[in-house]
N, C-alpha and C. Protein backbone atom coordinates (compact mmCIF):
# COMPACT_ATOMS: atom_id res chain seq x y z
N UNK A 1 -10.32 -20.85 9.65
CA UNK A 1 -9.86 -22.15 10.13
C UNK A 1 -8.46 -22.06 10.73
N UNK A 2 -7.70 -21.30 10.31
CA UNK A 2 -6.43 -21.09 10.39
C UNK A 2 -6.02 -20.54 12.07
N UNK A 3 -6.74 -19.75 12.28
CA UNK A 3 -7.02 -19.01 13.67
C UNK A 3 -7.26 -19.98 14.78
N UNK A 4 -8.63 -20.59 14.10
CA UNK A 4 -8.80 -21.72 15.20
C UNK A 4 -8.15 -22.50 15.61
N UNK A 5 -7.23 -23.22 14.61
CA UNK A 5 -6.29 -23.94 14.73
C UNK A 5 -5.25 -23.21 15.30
N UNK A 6 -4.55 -22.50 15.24
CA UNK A 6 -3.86 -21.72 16.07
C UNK A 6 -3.97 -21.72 17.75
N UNK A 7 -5.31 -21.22 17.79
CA UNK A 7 -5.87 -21.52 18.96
C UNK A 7 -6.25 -22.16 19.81
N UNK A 8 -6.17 -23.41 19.37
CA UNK A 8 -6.46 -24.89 20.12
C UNK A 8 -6.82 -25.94 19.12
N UNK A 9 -7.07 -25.77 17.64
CA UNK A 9 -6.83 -27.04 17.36
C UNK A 9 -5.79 -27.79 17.02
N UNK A 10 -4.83 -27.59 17.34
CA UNK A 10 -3.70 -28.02 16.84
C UNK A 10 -3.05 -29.19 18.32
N UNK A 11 -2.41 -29.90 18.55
CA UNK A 11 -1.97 -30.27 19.59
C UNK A 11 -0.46 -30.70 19.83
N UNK A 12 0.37 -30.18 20.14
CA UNK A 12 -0.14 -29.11 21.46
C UNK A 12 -0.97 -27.62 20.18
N UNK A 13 -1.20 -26.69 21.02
CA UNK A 13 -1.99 -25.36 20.62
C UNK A 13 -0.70 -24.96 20.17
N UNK A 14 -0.48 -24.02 19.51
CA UNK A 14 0.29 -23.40 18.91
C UNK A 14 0.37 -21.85 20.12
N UNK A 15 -1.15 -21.69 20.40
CA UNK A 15 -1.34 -20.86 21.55
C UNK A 15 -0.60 -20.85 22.66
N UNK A 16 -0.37 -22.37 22.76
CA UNK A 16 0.45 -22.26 24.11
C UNK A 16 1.55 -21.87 24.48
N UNK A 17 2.40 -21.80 22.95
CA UNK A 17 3.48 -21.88 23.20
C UNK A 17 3.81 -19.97 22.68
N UNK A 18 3.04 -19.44 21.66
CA UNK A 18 3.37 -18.59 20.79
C UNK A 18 2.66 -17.30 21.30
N UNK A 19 3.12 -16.11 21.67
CA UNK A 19 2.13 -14.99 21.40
C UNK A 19 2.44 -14.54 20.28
N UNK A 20 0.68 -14.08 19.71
CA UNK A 20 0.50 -13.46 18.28
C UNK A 20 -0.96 -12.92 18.99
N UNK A 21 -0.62 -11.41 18.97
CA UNK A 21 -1.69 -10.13 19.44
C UNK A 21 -3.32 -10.72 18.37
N UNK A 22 -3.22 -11.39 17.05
CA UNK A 22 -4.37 -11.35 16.90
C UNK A 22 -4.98 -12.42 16.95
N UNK A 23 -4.09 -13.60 17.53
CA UNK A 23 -5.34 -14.65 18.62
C UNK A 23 -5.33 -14.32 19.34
N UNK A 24 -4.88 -13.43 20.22
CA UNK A 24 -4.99 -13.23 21.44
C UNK A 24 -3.84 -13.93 22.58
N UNK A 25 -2.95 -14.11 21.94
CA UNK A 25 -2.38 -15.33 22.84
C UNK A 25 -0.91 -14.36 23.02
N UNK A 26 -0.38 -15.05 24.62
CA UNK A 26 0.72 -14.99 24.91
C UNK A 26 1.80 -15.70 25.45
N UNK A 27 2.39 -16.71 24.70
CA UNK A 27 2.81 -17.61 25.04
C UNK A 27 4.18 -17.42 25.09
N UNK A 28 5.06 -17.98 26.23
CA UNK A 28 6.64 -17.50 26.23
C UNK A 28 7.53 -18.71 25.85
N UNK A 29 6.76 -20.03 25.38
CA UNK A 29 8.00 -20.54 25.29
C UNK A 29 8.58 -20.57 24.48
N UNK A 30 7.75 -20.55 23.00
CA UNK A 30 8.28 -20.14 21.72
C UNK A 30 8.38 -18.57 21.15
N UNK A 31 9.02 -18.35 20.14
CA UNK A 31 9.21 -16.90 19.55
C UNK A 31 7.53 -16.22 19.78
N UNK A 32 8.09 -15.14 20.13
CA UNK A 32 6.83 -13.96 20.03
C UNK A 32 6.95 -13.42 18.51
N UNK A 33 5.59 -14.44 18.12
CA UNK A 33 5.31 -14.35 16.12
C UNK A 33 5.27 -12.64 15.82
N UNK A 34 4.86 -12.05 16.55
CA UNK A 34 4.42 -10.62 16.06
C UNK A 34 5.31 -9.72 16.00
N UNK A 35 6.80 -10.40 16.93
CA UNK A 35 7.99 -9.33 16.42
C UNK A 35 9.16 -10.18 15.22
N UNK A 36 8.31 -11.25 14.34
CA UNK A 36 8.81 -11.53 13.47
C UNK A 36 8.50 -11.52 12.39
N UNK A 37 9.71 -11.38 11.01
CA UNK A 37 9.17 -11.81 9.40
C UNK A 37 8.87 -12.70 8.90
N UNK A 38 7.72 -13.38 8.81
CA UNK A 38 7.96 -14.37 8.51
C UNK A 38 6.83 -14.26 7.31
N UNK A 39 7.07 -15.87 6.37
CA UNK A 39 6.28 -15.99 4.95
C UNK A 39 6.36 -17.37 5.38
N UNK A 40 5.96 -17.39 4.15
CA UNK A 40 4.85 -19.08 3.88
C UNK A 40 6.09 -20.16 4.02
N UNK A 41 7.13 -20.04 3.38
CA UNK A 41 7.96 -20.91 3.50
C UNK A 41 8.61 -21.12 4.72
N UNK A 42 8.95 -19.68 5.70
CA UNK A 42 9.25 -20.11 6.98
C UNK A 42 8.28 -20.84 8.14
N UNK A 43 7.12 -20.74 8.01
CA UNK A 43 6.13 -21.05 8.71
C UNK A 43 6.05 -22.44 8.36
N UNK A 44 5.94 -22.83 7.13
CA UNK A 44 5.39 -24.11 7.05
C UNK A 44 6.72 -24.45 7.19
N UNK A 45 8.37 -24.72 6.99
CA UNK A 45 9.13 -25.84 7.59
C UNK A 45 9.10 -25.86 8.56
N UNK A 46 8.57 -24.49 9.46
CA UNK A 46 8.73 -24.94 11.04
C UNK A 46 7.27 -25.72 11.47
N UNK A 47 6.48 -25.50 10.87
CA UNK A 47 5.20 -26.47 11.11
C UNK A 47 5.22 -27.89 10.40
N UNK A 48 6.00 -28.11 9.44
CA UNK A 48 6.04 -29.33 9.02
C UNK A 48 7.44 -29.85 9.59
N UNK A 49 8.41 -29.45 10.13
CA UNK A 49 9.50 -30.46 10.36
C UNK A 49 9.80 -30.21 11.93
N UNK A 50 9.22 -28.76 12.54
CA UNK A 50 9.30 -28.60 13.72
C UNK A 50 10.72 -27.73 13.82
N UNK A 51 10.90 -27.37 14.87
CA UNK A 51 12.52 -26.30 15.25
C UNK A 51 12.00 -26.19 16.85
N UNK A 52 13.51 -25.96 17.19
CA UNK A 52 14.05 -26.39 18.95
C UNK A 52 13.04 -27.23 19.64
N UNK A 53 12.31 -26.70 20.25
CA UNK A 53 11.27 -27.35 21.01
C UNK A 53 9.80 -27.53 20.41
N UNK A 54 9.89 -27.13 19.22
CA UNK A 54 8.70 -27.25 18.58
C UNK A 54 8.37 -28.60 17.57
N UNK A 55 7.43 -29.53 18.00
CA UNK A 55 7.44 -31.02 17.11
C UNK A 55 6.72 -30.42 15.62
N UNK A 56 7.11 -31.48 15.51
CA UNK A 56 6.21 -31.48 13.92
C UNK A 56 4.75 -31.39 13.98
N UNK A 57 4.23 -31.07 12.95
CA UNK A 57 2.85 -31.15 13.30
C UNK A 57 2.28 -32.35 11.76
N UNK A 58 3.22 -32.71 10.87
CA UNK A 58 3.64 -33.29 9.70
C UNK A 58 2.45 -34.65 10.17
N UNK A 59 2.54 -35.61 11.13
CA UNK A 59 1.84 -36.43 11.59
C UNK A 59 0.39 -36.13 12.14
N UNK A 60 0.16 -35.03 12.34
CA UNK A 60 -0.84 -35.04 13.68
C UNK A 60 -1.92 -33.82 12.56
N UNK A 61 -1.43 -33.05 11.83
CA UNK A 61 -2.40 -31.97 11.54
C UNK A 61 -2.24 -32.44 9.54
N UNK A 62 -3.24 -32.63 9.12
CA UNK A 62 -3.51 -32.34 7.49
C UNK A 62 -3.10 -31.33 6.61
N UNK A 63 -2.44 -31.75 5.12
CA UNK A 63 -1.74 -30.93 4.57
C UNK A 63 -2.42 -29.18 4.90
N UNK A 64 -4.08 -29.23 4.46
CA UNK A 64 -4.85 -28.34 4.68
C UNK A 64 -4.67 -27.47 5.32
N UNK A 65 -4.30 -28.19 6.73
CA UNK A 65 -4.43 -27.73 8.45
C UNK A 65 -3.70 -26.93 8.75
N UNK A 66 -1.93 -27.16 8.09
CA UNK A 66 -1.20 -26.92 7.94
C UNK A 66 -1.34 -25.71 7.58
N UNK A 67 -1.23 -25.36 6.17
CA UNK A 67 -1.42 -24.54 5.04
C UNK A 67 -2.09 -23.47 5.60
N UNK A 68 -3.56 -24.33 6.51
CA UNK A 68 -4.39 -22.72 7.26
C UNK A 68 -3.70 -22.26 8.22
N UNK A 69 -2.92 -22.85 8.79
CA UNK A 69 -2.14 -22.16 10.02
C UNK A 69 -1.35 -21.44 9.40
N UNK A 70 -0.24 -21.68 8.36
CA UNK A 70 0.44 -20.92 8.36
C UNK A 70 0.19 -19.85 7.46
N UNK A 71 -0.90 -20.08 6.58
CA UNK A 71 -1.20 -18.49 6.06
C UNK A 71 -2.14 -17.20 6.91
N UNK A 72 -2.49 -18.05 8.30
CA UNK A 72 -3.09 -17.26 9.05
C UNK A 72 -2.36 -16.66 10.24
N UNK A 73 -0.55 -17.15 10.31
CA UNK A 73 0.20 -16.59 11.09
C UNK A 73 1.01 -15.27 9.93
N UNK A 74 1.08 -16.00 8.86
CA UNK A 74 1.81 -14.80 7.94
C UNK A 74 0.77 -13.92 7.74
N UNK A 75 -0.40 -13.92 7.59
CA UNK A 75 -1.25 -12.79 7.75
C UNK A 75 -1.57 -11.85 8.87
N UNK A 76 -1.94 -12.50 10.16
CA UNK A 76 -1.42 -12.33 10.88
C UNK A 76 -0.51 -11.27 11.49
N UNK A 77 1.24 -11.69 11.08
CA UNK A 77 2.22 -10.87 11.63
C UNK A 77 2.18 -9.69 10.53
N UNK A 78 1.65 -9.89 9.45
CA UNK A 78 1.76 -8.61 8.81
C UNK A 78 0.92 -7.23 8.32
N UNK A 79 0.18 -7.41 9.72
CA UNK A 79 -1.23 -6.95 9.65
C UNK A 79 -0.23 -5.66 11.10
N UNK A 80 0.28 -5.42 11.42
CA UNK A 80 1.40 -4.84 12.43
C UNK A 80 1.24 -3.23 11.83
């Protein structure tokens, strides 16, 4: 679920903005996830409160939704 959401269910996509080699995505406007450390706690304040150009997703995506995204970006980057 986490992937998918990554990938377009989220809105905006997380895709759009982010490359991470194992969605497949290359996105330049936000950090390139795969040359970073990140854990559960960094992922989810930036998915729940948002950072620079990135909104919240706090309104728009379920605690759940949340939770799958960001244990599927920390898995994810540490799969490297």
């Amino acid at each position: 679920m986490g992937k998918a959401l990554f990938q377009g269910g989220a809105t905006p996509a997380c895709a759009i903005c982010h490359t991470l080699a194992d969605a497949g995505t290359s996105g330049t406007i936000g950090p390139n996830l795969d040359t970073m450390a990140l854990d559960m706690e960094k992922v989810m304040t930036a998915i729940n409160e948002g950072t620079g150009v990135m909104p919240s997703f706090a309104d728009s995506l379920s605690e759940q939704q949340r939770m799958a995204i960001a244990q599927y970006v920390v898995w994810a980057t540490q799969q490297k």
